[in-house]
Protein backbone atom coordinates (compact mmCIF):
# COMPACT_ATOMS: atom_id res chain seq x y z
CA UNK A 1 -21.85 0.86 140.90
CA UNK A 2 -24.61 1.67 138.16
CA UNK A 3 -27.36 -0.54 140.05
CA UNK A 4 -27.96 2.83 142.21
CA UNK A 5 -29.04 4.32 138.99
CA UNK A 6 -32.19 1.86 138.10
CA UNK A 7 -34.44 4.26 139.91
CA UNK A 8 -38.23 3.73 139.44
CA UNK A 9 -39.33 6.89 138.37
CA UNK A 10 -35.78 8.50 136.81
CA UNK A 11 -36.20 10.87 134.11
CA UNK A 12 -34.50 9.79 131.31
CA UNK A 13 -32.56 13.00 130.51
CA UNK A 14 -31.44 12.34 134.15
CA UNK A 15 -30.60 8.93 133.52
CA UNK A 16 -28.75 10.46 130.18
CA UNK A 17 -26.61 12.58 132.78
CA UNK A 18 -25.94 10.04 135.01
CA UNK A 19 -24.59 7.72 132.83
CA UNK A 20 -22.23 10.37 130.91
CA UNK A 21 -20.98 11.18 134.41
CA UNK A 22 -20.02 7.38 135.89
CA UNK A 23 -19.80 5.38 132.76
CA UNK A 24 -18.68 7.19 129.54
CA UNK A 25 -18.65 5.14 126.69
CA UNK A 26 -21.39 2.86 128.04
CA UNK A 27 -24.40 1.79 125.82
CA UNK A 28 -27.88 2.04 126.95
CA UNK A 29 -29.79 -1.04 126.03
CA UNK A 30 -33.82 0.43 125.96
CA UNK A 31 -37.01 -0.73 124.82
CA UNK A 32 -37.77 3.24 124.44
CA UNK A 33 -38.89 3.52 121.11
CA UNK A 34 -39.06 7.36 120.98
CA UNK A 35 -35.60 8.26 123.01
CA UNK A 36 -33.88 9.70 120.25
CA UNK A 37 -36.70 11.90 119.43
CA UNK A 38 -37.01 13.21 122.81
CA UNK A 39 -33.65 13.40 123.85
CA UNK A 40 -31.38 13.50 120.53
CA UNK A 41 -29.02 16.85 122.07
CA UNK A 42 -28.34 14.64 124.94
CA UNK A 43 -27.47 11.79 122.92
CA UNK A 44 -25.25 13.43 120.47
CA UNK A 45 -23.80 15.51 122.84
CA UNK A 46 -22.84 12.71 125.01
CA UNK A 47 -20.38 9.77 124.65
CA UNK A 48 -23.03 7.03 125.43
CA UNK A 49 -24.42 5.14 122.46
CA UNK A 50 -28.62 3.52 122.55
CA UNK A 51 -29.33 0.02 121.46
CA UNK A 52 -33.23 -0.01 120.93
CA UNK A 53 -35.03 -3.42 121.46
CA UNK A 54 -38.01 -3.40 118.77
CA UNK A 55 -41.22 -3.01 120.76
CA UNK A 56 -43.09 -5.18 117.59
CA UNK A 57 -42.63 -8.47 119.60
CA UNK A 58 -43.67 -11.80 116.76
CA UNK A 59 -45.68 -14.20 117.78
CA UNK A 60 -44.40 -17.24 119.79
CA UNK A 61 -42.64 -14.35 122.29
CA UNK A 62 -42.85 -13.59 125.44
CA UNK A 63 -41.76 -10.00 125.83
CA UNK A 64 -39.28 -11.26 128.12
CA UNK A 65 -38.23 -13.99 125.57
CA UNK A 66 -37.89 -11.35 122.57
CA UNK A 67 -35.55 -8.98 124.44
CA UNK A 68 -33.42 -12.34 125.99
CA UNK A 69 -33.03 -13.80 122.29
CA UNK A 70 -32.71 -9.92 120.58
CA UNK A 71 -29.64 -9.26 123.22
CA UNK A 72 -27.85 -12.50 123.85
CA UNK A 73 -27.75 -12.48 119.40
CA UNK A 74 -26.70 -9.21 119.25
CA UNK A 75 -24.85 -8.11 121.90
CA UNK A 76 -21.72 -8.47 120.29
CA UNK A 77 -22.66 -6.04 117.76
CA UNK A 78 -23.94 -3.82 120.62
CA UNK A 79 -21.07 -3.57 122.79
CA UNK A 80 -18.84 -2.14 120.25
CA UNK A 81 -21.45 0.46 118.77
CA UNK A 82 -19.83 3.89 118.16
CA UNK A 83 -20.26 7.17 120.08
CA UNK A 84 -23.76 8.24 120.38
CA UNK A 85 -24.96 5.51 118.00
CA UNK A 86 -28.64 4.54 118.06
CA UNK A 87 -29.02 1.23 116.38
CA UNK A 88 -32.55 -0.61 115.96
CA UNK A 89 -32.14 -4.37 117.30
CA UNK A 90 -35.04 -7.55 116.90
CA UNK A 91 -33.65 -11.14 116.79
CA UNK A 92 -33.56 -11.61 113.12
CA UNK A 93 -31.39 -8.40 112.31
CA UNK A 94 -30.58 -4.97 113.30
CA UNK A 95 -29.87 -1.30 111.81
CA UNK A 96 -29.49 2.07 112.23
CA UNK A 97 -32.53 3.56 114.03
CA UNK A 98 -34.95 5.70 112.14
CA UNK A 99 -38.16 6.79 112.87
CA UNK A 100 -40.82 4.43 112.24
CA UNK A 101 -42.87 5.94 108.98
CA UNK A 102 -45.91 5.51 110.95
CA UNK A 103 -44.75 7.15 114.61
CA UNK A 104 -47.35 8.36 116.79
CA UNK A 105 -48.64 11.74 115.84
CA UNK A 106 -46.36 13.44 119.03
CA UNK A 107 -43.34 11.64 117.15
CA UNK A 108 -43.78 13.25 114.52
CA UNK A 109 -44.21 16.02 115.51
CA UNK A 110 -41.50 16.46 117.89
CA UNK A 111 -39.25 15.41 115.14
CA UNK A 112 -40.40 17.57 112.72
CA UNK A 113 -40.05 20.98 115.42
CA UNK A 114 -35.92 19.49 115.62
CA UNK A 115 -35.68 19.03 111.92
CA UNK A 116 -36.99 23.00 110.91
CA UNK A 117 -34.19 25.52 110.64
């Protein structure tokens, strides 16, 4: 069972392993904006795909109500995302995730030390 793996306190390259190891194929479903950034090897190198909730919660939300309405429209579309996927999901729409063109200063940065040759 997977509910073992809801640890308080997991590392998510940890969590990365874990889930390669019981449930290949899965998709993680994570409000973790920078994920990718930090842990793009793992991702790539694994067979799990990332569906990212958008953190930007609209007005008239709860953040429990935005990630109810953003999954129950979308999961369709996130249950059959490919191998090591990372898709971008808020209830209106969804895409391919990309870093945000105003990240946090360590976002960028991170990103731009995997980018260099």
């Amino acid at each position: 069972m997977l509910q073992d793996l809801l640890v308080k306190g997991m590392k998510n390259t940890e969590l990365l392993i874990a889930l390669q190891a019981r449930a290949p194929d899965c998709v993680l479903i994570t409000g973790d904006e920078s994920l990718p950034i930090d842990h793009w090897n793992a991702i790539r190198q694994s067979s799990i795909a990332i569906a990212i909730i958008d953190r930007e919660i609209q007005p008239g939300y709860s953040p429990d109500q935005w990630d109810a309405d953003t999954v129950h429209r979308w999961l369709h579309k996130i249950e059959v995302q490919a191998i090591g996927e990372v898709r971008r999901y808020w209830p209106k729409d969804q895409s391919t995730w990309k870093p945000r063109k105003r990240p946090r200063t360590k976002l960028v940065e991170q990103l731009q030390r995997q980018v260099r040759p």
